[in-house]
N, C-alpha and C. Protein backbone atom coordinates (compact mmCIF):
# COMPACT_ATOMS: atom_id res chain seq x y z
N UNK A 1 28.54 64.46 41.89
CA UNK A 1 27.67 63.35 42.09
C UNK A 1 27.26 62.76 40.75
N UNK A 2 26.55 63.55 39.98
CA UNK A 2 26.96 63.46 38.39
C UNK A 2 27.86 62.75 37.80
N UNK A 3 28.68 62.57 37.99
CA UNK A 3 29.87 62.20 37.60
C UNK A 3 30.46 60.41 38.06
N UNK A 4 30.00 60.42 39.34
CA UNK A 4 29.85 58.83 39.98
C UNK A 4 28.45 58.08 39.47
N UNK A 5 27.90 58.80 39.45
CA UNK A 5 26.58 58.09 38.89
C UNK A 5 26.88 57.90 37.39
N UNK A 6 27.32 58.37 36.36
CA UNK A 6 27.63 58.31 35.13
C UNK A 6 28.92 57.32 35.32
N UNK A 7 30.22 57.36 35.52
CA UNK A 7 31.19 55.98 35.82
C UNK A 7 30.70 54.83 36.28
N UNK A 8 29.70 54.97 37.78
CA UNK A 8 29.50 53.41 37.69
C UNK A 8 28.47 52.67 36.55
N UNK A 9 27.37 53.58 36.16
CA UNK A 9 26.33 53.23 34.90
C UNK A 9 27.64 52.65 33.89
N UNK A 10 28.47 53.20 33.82
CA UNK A 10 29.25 53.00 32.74
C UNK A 10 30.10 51.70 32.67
N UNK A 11 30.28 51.78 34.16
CA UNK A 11 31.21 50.38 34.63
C UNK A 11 30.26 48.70 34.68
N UNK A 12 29.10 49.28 35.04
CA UNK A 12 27.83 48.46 35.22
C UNK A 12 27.58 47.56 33.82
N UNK A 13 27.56 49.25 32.97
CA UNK A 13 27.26 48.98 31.62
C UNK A 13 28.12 48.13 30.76
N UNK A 14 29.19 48.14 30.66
CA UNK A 14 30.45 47.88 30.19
C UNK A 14 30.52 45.99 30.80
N UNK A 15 30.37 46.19 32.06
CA UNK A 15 30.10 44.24 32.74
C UNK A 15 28.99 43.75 32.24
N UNK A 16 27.89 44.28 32.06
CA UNK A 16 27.16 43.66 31.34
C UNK A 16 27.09 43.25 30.06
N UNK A 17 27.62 43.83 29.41
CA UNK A 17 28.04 43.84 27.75
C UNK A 17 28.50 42.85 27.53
N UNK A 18 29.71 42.94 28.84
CA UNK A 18 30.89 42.09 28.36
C UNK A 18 30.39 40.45 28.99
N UNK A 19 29.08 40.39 29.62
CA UNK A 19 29.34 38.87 30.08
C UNK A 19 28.16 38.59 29.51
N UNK A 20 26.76 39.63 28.34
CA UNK A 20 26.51 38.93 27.36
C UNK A 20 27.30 38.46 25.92
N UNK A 21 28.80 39.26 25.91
CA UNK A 21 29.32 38.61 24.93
C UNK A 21 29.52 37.66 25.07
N UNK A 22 30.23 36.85 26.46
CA UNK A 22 30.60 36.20 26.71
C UNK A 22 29.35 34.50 26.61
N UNK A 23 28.35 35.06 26.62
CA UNK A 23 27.13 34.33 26.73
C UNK A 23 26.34 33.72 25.26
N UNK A 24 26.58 34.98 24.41
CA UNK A 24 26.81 34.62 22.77
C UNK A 24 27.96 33.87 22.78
N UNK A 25 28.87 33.91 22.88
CA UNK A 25 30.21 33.41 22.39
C UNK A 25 29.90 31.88 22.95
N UNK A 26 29.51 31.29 23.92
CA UNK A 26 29.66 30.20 24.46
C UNK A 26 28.32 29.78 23.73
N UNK A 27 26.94 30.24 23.44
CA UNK A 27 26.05 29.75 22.82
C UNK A 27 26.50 29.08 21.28
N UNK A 28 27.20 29.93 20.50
CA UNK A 28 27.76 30.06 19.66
C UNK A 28 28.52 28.63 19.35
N UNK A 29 29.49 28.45 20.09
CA UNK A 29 30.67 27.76 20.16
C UNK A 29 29.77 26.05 20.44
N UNK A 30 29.08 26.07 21.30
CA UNK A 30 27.71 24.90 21.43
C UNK A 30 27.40 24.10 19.98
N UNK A 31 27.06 25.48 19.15
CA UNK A 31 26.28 25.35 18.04
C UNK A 31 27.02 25.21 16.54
N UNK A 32 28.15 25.00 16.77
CA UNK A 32 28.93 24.83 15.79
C UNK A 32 30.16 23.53 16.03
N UNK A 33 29.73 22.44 15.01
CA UNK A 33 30.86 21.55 15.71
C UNK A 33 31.98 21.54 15.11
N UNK A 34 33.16 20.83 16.07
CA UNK A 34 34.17 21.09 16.00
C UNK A 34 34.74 20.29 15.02
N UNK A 35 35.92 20.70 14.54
CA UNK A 35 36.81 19.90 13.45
C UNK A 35 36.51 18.29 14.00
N UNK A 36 36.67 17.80 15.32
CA UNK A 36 36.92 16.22 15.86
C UNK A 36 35.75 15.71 15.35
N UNK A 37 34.39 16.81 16.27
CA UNK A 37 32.82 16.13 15.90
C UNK A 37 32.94 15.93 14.69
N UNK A 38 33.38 16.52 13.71
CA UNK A 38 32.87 16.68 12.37
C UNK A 38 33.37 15.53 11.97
N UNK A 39 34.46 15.41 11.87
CA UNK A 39 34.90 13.99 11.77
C UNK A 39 34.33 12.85 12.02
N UNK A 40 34.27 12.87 13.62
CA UNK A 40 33.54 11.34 13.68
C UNK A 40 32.07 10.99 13.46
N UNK A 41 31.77 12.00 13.09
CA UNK A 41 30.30 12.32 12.10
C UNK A 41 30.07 11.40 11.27
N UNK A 42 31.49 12.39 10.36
CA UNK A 42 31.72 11.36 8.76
C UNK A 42 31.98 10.09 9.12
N UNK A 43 32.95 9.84 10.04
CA UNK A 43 33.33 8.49 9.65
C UNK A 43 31.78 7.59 10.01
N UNK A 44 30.99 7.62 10.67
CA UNK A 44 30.08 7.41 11.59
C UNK A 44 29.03 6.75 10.14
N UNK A 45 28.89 8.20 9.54
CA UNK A 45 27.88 8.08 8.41
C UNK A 45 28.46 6.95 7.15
N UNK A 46 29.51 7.09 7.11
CA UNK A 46 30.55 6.19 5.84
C UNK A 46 30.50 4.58 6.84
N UNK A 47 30.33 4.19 8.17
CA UNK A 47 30.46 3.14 8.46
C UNK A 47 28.61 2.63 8.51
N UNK A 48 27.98 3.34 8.51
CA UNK A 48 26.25 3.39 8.30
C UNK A 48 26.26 3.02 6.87
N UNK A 49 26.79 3.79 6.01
CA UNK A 49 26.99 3.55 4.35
C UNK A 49 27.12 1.91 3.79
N UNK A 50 28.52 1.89 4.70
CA UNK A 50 29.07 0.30 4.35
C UNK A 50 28.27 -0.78 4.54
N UNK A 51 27.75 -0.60 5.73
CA UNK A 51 26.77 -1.50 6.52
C UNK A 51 25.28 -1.70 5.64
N UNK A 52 24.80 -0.66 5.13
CA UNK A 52 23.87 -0.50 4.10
C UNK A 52 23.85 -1.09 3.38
N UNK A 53 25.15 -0.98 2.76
CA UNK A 53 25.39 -1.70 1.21
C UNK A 53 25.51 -3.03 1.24
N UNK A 54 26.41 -3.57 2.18
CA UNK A 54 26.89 -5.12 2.53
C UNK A 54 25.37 -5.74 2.49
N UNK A 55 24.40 -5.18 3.39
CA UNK A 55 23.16 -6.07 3.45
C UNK A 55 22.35 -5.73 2.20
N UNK A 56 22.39 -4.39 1.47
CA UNK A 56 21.64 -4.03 -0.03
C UNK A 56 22.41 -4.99 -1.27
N UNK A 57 23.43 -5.61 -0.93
CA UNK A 57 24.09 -6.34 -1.84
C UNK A 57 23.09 -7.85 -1.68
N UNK A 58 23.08 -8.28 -0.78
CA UNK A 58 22.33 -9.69 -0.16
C UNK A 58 21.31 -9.57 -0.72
N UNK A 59 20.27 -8.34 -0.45
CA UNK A 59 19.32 -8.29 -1.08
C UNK A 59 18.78 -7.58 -1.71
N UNK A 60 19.48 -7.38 -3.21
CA UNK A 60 19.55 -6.69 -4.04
C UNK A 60 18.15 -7.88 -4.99
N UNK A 61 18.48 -8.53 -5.33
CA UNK A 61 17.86 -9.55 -6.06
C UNK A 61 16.13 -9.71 -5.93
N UNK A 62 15.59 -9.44 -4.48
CA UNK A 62 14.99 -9.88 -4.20
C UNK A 62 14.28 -8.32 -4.06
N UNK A 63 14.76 -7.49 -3.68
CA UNK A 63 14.60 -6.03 -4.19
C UNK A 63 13.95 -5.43 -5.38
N UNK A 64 15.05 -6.05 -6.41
CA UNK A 64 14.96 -5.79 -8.11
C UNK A 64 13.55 -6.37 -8.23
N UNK A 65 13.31 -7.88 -7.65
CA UNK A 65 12.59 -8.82 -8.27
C UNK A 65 11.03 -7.70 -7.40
N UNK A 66 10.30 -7.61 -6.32
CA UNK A 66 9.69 -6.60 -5.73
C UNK A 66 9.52 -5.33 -6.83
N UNK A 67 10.79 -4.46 -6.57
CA UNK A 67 10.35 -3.24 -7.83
C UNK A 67 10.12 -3.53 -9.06
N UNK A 68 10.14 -4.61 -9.66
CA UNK A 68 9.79 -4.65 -11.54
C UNK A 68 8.55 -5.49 -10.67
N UNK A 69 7.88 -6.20 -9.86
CA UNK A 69 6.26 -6.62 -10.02
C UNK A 69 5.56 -5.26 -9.34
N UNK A 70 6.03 -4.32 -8.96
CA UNK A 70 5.67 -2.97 -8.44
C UNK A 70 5.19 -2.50 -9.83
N UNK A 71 6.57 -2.33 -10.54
CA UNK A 71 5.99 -1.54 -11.41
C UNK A 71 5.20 -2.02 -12.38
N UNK A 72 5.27 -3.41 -12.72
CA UNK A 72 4.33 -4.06 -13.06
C UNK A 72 2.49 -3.75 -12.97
N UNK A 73 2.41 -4.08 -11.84
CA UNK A 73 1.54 -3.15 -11.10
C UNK A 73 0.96 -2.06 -11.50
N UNK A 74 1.88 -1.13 -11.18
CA UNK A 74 1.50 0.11 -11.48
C UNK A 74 1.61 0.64 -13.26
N UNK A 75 1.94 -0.21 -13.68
CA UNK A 75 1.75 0.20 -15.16
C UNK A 75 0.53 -0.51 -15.82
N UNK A 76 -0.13 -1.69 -14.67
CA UNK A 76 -1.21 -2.19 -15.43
C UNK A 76 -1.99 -1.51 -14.65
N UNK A 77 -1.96 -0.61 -13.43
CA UNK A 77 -3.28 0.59 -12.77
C UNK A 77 -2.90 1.53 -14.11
N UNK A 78 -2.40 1.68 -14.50
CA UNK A 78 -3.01 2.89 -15.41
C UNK A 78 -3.32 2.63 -16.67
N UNK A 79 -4.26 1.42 -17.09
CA UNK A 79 -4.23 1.31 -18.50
C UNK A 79 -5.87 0.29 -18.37
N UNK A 80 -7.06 2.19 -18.40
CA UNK A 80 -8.34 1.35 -18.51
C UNK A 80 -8.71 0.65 -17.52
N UNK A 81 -9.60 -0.36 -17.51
CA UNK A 81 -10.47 -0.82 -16.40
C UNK A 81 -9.81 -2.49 -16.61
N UNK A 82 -9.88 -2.85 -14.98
CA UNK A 82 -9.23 -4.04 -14.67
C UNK A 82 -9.27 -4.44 -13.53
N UNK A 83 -9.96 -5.81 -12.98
CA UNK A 83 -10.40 -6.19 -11.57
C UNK A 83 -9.35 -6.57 -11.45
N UNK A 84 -9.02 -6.53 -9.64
CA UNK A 84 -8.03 -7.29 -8.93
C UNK A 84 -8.41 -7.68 -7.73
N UNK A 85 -8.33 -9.57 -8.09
CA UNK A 85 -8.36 -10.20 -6.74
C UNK A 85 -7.97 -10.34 -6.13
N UNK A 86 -7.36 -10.17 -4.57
CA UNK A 86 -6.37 -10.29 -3.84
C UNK A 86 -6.90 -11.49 -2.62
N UNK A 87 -6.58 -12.84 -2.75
CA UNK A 87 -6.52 -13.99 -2.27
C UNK A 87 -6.33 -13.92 -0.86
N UNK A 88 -4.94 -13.50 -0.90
CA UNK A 88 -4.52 -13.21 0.76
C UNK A 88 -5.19 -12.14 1.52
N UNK A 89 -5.57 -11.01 0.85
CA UNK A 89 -6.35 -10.15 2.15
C UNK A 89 -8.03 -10.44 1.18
N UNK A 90 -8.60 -11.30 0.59
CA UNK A 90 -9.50 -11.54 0.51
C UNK A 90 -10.08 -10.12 0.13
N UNK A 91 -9.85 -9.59 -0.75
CA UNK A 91 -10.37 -8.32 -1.18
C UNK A 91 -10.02 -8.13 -2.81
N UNK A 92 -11.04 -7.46 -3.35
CA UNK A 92 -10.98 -7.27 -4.38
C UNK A 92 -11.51 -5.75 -5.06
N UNK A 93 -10.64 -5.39 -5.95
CA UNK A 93 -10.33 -3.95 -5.95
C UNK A 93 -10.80 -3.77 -7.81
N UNK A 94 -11.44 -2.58 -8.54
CA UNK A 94 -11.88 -2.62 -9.17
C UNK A 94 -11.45 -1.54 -9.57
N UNK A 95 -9.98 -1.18 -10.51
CA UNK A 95 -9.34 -0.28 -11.39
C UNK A 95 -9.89 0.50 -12.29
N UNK A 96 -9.90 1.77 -12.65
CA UNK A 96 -9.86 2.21 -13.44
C UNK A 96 -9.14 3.40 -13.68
N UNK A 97 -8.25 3.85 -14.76
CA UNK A 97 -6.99 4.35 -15.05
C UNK A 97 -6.29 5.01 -13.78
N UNK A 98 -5.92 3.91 -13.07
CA UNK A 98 -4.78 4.04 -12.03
C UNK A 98 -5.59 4.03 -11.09
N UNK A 99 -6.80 4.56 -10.75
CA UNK A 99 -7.77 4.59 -9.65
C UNK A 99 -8.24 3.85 -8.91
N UNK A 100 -8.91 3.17 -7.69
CA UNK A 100 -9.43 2.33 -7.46
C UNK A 100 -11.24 3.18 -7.52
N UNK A 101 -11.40 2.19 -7.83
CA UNK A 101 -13.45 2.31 -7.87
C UNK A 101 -14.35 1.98 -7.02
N UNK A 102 -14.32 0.45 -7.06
CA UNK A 102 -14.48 -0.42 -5.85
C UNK A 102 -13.51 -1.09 -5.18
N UNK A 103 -13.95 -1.65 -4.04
CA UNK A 103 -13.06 -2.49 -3.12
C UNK A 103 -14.33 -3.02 -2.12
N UNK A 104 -14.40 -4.30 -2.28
CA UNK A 104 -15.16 -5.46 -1.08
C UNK A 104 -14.29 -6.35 -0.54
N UNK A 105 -14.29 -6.70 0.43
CA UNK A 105 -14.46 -7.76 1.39
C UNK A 105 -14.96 -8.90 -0.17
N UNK A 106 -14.25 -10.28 0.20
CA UNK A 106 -14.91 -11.28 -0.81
C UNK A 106 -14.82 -12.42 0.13
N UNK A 107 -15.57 -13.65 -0.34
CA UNK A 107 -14.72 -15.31 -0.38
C UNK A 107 -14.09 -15.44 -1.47
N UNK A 108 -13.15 -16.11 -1.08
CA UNK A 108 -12.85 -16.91 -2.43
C UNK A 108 -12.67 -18.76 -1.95
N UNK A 109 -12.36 -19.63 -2.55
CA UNK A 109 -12.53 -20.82 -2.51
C UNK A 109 -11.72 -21.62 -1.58
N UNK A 110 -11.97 -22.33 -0.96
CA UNK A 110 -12.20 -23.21 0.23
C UNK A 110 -10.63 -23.94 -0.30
N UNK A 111 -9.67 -24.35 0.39
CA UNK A 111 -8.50 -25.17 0.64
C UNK A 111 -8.49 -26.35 0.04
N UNK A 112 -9.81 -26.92 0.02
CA UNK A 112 -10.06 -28.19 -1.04
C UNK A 112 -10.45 -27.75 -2.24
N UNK A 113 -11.48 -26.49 -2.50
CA UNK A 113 -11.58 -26.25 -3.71
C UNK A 113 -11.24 -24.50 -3.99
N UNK A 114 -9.49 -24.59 -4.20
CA UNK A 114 -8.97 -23.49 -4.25
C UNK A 114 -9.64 -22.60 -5.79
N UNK A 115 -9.73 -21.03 -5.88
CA UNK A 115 -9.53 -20.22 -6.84
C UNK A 115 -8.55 -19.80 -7.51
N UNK A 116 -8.65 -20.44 -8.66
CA UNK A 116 -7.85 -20.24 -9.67
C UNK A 116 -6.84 -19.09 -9.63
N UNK A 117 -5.76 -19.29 -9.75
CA UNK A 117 -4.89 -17.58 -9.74
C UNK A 117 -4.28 -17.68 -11.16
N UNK A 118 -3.93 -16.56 -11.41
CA UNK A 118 -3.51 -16.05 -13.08
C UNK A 118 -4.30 -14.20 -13.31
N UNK A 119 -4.04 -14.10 -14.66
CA UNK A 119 -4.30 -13.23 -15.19
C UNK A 119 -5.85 -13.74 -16.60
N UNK A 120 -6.88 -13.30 -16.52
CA UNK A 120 -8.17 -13.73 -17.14
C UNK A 120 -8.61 -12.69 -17.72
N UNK A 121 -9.72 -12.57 -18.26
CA UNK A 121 -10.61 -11.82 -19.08
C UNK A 121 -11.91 -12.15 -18.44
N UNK A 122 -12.86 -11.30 -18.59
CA UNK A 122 -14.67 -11.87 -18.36
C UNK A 122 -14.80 -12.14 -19.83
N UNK A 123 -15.45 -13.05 -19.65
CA UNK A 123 -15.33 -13.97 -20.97
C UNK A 123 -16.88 -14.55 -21.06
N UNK A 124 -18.30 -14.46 -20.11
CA UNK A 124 -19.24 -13.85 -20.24
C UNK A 124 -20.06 -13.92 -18.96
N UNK A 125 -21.35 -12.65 -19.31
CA UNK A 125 -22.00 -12.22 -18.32
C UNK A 125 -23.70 -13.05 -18.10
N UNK A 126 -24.09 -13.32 -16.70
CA UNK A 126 -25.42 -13.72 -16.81
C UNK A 126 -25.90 -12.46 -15.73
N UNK A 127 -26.90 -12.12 -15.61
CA UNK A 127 -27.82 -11.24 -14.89
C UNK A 127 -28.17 -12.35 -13.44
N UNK A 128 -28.40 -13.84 -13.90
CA UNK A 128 -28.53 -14.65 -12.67
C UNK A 128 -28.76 -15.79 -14.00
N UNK A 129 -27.09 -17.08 -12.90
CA UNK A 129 -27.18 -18.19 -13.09
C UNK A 129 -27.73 -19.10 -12.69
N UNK A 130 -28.01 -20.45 -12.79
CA UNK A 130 -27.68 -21.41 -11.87
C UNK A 130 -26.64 -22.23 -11.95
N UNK A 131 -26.05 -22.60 -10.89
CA UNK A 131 -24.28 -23.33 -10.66
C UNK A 131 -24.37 -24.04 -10.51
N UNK A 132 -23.90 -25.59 -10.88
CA UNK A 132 -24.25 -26.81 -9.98
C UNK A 132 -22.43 -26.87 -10.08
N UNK A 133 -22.52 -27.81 -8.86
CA UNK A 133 -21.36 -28.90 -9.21
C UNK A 133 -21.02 -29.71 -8.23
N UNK A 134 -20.33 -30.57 -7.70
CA UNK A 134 -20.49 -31.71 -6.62
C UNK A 134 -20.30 -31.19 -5.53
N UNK A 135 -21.64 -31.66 -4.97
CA UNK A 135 -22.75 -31.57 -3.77
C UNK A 135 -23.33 -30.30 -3.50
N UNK A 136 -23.47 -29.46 -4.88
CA UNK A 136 -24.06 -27.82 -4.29
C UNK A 136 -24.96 -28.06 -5.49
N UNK A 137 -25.82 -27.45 -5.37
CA UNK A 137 -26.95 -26.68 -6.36
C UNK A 137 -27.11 -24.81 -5.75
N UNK A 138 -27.12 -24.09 -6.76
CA UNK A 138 -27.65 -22.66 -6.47
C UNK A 138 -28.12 -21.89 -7.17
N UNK A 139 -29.44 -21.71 -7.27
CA UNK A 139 -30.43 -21.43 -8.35
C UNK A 139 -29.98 -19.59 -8.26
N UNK A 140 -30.23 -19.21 -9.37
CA UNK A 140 -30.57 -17.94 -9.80
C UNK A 140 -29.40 -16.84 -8.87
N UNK A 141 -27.95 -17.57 -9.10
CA UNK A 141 -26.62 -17.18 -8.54
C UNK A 141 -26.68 -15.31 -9.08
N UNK A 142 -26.92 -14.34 -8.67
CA UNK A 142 -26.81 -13.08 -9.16
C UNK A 142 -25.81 -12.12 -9.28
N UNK A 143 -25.85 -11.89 -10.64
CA UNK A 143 -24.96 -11.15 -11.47
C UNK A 143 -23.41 -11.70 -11.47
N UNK A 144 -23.12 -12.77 -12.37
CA UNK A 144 -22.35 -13.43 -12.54
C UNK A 144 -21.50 -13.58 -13.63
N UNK A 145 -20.38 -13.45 -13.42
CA UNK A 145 -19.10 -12.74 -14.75
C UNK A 145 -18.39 -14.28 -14.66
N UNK A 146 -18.12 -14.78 -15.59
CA UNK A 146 -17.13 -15.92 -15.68
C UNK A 146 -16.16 -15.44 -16.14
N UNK A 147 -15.01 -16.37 -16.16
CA UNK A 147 -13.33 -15.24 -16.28
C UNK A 147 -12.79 -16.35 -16.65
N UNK A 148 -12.50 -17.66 -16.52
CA UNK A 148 -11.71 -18.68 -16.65
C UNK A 148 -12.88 -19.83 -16.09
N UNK A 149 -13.45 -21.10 -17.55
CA UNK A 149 -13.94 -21.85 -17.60
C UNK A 149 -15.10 -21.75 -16.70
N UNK A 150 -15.52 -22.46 -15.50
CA UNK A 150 -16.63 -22.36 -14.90
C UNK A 150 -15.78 -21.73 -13.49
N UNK A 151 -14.97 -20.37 -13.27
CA UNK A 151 -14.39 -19.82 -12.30
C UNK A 151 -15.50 -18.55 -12.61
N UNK A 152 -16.10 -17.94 -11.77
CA UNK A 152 -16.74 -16.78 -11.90
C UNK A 152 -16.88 -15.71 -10.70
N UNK A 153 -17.12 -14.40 -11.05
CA UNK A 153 -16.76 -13.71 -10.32
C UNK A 153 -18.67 -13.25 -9.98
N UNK A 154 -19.34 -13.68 -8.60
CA UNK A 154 -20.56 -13.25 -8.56
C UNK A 154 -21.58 -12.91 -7.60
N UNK A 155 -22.48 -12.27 -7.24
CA UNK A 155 -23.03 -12.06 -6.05
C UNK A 155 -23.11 -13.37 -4.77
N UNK A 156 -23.60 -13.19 -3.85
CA UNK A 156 -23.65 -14.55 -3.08
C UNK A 156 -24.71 -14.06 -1.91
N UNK A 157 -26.03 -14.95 -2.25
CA UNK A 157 -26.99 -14.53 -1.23
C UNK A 157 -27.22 -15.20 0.13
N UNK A 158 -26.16 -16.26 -0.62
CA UNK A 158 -26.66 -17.49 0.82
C UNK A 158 -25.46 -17.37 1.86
N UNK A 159 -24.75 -16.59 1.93
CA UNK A 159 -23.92 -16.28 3.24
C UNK A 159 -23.60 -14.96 3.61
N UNK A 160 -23.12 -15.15 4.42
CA UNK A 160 -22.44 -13.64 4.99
C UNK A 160 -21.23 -13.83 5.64
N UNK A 161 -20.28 -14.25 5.19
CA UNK A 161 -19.52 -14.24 6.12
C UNK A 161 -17.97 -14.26 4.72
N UNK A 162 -18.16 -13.15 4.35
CA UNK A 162 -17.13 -11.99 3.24
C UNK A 162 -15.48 -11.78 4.44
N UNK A 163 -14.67 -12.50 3.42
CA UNK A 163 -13.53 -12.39 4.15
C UNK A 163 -12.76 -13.38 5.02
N UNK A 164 -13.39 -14.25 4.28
CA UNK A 164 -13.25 -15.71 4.75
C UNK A 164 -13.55 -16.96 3.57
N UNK A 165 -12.63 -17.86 3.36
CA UNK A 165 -12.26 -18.14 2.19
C UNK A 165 -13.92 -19.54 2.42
N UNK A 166 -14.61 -19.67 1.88
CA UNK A 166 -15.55 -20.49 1.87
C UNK A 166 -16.24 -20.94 0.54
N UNK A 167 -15.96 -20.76 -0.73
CA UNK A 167 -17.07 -20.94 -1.88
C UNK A 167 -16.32 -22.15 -2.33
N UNK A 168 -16.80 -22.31 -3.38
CA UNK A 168 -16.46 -23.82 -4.32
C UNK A 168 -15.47 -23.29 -5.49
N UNK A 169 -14.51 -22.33 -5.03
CA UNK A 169 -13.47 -21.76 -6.16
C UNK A 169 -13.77 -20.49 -6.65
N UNK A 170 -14.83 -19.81 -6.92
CA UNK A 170 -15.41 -18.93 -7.26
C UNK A 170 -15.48 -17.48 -6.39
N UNK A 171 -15.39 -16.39 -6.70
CA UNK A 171 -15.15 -14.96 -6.21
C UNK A 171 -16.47 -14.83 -5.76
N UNK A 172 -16.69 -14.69 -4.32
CA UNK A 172 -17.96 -14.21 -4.11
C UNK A 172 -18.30 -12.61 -3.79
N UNK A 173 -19.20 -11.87 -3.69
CA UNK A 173 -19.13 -10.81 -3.42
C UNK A 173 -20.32 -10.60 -2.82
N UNK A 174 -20.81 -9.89 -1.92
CA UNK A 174 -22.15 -9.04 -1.41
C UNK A 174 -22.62 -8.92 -2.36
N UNK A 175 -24.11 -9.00 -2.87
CA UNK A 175 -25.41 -9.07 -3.70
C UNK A 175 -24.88 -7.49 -4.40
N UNK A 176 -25.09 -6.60 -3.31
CA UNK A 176 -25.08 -5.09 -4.11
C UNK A 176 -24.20 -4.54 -4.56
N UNK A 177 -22.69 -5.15 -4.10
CA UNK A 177 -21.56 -4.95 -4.81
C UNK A 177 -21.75 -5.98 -6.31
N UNK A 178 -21.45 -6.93 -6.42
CA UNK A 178 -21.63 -7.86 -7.14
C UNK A 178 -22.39 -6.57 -8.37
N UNK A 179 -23.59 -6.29 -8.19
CA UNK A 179 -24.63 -5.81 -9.28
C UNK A 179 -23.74 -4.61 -9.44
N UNK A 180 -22.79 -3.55 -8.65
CA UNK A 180 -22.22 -2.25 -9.39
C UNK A 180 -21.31 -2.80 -10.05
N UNK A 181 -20.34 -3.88 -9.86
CA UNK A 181 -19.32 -4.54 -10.59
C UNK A 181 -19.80 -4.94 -11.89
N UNK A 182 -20.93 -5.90 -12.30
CA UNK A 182 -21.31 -6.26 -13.01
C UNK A 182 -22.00 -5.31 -14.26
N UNK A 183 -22.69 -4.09 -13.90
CA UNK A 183 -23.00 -2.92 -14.49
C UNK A 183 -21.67 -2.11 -14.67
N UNK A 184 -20.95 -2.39 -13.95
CA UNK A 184 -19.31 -1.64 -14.56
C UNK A 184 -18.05 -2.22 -15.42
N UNK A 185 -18.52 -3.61 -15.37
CA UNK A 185 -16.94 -4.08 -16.19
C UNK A 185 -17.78 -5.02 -17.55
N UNK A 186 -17.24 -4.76 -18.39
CA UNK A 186 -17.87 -5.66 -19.54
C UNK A 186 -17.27 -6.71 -20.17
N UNK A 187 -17.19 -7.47 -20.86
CA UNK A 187 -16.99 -8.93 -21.59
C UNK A 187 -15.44 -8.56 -21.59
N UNK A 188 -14.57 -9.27 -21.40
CA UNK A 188 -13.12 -8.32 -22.14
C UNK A 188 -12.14 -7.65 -20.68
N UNK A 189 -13.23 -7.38 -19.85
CA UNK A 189 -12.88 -7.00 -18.76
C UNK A 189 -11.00 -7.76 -18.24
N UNK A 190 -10.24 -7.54 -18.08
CA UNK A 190 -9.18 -7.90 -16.99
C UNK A 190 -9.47 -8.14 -16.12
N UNK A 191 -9.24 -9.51 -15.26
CA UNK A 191 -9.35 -9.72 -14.32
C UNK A 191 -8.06 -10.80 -13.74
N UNK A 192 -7.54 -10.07 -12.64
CA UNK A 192 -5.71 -10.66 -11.99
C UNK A 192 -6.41 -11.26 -10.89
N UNK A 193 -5.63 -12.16 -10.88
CA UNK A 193 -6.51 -12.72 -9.50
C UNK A 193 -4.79 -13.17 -8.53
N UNK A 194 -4.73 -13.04 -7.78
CA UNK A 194 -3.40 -13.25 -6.90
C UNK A 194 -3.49 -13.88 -5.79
């Protein structure tokens, strides 16, 4: 009896073995591709390649021209303190060695009386002006950096509505931003305006 009970364990044993080899072997075979796949892999990836290049050729130019004002960019974030106005998202960002410091919400100047774009200096500071110029008066304008002729970068008490192009050419900013800007950048200051 011994003896049947030990042959079939054995026979049992032996089918089972053999139809988890069989179960590796087919997992196996899944997981490894074949000479054809492999092939049309490559060719697959080399026709992705071509296709890449044909359109990286088109716009290669316009590429180049992007990465050198990138790095542009980024080689004037790391050199000291330097405001940046940004026109289109109406924000303005306040550098220092590569860092940003500040960042507000601004106005900048109205469609009839656009803000100046270029590269400037603060060229000088009042604690509080007064501005005139046709059809505005605004007494005791606070904390006010000029950068280019009568273009200035300065608090603004008489509105609220930051992020929306509305002043007479001029960078406006929230009262309490305005005063950390003004206590942070001095005569000499950089200021990009875009």
């Amino acid at each position: 009896m011994e003896t049947i009970i030990r042959s079939v364990f054995l026979r049992r044993s032996g089918t089972f073995w053999a139809g988890l080899a069989l179960v590796l072997v087919t997992l196996f075979s899944w997981s490894m591709p074949t000479e054809a796949a492999s092939r049309s892999a490559r060719q697959a990836q080399l026709q992705r390649n071509q296709t890449t290049n044909t359109v990286g050729k088109s716009n290669s130019k316009r590429y180049k021209a992007k990465r050198a004002k990138r790095a542009k960019v980024t080689r004037a974030r790391g050199k000291g303190r330097w405001i940046e106005v940004n026109l289109a998202s109406q924000r303005l960002t306040a550098w220092e060695n590569g860092r940003a410091v500040y960042s507000s919400r601004i106005s900048s100047g109205k469609r009839s009386t656009p803000t100046r774009r270029g590269t400037f200096a603060v060229q000088r500071k009042y604690r509080a002006k007064t501005m005139r110029g046709p059809g505005y008066v605004a007494p005791n304008v606070p904390y006010t950096m000029f950068y280019s002729g009568g273009y200035a970068i300065h608090g603004a008490y008489w509105h609220n509505r930051f992020g929306t192009p509305v002043s007479h050419g001029c960078v406006n900013l929230p009262v309490g931003v305005s005063r950390n800007l003004y206590n942070w950048a001095s005569v000499g200051t950089r200021v990009v305006v875009r």
